[in-house]
Structure formats: structure tokens, C-alpha cells
N, C-alpha and C. Protein backbone atom coordinates (compact mmCIF):
# COMPACT_ATOMS: atom_id res chain seq x y z
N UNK A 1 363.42 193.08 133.81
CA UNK A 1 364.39 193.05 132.73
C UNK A 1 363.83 192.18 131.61
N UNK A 2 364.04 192.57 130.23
CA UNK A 2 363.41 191.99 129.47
C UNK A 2 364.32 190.91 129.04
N UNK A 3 363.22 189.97 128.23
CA UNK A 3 364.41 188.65 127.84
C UNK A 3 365.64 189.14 126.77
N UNK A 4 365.02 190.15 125.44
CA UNK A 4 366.59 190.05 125.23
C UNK A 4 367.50 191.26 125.59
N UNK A 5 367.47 191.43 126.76
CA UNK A 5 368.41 192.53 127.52
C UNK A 5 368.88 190.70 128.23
N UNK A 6 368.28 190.67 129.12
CA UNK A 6 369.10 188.61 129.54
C UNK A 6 370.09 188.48 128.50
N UNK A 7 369.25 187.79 127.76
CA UNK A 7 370.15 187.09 125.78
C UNK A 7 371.74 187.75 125.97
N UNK A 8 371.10 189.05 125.77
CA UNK A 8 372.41 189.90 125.58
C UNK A 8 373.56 189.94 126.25
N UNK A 9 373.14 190.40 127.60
CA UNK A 9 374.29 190.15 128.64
C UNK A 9 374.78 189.01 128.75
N UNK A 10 374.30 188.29 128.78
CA UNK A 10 374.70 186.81 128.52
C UNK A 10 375.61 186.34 127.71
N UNK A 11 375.40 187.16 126.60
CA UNK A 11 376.10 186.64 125.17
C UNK A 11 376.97 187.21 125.40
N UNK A 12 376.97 188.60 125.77
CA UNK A 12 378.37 189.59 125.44
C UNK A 12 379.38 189.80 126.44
N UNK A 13 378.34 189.59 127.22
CA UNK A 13 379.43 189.57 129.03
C UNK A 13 379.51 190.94 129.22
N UNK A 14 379.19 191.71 128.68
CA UNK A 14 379.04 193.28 129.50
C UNK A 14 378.42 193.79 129.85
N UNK A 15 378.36 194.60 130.58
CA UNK A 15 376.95 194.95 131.97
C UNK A 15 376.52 196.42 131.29
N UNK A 16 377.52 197.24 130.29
CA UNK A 16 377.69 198.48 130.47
C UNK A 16 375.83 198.69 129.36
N UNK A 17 375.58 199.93 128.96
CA UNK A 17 374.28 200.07 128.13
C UNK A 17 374.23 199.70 126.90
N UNK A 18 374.50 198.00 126.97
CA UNK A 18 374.34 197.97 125.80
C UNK A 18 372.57 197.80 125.42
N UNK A 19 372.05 197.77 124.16
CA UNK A 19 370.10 197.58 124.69
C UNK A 19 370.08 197.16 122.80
N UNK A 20 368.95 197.33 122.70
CA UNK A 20 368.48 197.03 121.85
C UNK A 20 369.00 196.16 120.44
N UNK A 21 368.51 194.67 121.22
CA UNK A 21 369.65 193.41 120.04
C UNK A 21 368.53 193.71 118.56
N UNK A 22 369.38 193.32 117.89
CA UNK A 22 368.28 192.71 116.88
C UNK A 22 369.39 191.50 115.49
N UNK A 23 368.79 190.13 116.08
CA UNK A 23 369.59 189.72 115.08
C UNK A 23 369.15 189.68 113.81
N UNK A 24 370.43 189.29 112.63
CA UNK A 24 369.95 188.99 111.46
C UNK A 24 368.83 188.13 110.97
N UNK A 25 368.72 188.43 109.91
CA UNK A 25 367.85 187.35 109.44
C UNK A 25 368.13 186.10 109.35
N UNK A 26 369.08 185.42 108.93
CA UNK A 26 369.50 184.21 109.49
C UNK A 26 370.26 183.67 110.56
N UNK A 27 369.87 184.36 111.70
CA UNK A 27 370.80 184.03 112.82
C UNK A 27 372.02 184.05 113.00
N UNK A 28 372.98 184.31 112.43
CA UNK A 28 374.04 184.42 112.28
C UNK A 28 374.59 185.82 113.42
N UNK A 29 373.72 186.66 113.31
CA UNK A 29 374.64 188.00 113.81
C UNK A 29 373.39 188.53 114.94
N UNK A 30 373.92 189.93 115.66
CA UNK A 30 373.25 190.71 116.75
C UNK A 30 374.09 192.02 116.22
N UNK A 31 373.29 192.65 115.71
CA UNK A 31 373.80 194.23 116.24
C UNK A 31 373.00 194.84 117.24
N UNK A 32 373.56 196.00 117.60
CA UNK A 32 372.72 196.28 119.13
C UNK A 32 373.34 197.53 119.10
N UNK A 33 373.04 198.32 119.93
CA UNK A 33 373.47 199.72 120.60
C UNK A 33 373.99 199.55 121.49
N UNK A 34 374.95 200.78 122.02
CA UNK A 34 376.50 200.79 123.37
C UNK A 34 376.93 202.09 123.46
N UNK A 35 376.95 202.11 124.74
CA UNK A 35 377.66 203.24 124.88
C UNK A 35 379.16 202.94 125.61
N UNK A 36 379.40 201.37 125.43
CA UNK A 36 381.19 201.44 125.81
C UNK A 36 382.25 202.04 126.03
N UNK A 37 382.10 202.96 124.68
CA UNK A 37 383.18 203.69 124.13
C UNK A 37 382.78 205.13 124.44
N UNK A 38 381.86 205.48 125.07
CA UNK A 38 381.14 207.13 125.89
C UNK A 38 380.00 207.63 124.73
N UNK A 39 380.23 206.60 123.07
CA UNK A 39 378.69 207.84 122.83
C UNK A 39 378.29 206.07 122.41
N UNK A 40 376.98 206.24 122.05
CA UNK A 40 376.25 205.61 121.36
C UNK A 40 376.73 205.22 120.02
N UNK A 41 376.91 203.43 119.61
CA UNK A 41 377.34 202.78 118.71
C UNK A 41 376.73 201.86 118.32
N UNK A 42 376.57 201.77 116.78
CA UNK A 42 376.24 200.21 116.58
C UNK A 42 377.50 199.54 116.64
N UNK A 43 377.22 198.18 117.53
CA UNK A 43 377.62 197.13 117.11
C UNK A 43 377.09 196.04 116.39
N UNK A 44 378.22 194.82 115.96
CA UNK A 44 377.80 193.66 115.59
C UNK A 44 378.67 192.55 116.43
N UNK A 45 377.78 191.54 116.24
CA UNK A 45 378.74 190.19 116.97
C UNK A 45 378.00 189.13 116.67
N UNK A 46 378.79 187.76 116.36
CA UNK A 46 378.44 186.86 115.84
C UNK A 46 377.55 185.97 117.27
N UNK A 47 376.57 185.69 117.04
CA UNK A 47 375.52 185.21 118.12
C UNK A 47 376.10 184.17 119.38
N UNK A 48 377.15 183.92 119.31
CA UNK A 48 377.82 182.84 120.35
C UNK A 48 378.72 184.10 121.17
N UNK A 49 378.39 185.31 120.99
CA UNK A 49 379.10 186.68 121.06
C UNK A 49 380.22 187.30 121.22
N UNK A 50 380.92 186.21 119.88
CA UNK A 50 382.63 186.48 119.47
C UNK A 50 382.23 187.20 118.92
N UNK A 51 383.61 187.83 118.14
CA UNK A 51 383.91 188.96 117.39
C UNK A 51 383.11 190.36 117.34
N UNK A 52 382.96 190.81 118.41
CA UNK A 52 382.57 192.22 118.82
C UNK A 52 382.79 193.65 118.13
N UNK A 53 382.54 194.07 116.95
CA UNK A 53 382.64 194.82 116.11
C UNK A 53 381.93 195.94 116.32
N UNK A 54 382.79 197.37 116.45
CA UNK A 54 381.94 198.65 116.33
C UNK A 54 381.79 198.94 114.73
N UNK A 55 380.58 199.59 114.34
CA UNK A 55 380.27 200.26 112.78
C UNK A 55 380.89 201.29 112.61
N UNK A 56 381.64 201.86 114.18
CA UNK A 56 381.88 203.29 113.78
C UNK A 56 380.91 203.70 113.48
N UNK A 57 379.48 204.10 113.66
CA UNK A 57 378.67 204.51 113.05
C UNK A 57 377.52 204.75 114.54
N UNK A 58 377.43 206.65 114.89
CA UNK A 58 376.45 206.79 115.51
C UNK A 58 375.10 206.18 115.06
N UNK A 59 374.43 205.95 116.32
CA UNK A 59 373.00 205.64 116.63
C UNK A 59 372.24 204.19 116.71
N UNK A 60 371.25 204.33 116.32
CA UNK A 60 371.21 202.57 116.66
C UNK A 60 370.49 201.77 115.81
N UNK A 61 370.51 200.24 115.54
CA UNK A 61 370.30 199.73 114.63
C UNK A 61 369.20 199.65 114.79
N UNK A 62 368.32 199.61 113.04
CA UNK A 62 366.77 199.20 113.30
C UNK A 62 366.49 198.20 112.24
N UNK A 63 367.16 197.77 111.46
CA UNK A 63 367.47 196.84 110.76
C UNK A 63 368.08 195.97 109.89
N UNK A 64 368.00 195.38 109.22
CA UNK A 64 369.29 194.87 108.58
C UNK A 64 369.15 195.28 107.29
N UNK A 65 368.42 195.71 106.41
CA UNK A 65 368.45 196.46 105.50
C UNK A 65 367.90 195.22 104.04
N UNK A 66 368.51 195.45 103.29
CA UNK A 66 367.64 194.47 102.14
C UNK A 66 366.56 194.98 101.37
């Protein structure tokens, strides 16, 4: 298992697929991919891994944009 698949579960407390973190540029955030909800989602969540936010938005994050 890789370290941030660890990080993650850790942070978020859910076992289900969530994968691929990538936080912001200033640490502040993690969006990641899930299939929680049955399809594939970005999320976001603030790095202490409150506030758990779907984008509503198929597929998965590859960066933060800028």
C-alpha cells in the first residue's frame, strides 16, 4: 500500500475506493477520487479531513489548475 493511500485513509476514515490524493498547493486541501456514491467523484477536504465535499463532477483530479 502506498503512503498516500495510508495519508488518506487516515485522514478520511473511509475504507471505500477512494485513491488518488493530491493536495493543494498550499496545503490547505486534498481532492482525490471515490466511488462512495457508486460512480467515480472528485472530492475535496480540508487536510485534517473535515469538510468532505463532492464537485459533483465525474472523474478524477489531476490538478489544481492556475
Amino acid at each position: 500500500m502506498s503512503r498516500t493511500t495510508v495519508v488518506h485513509n487516515q485522514v478520511d476514515g473511509y475504507d471505500d475506493s477512494d485513491s488518488i490524493p493530491l493536495w493543494s498547493p498550499n496545503g490547505n486541501k486534498i481532492a482525490f477520487d471515490s466511488d462512495r456514491y457508486g460512480d467515480d467523484e472528485i472530492f475535496v477536504m480540508n487536510a485534517d479531513g473535515s469538510n468532505v465535499v463532492s464537485l459533483g463532477q465525474r472523474g478524477f483530479a489531476t490538478s489544481w489548475g492556475g
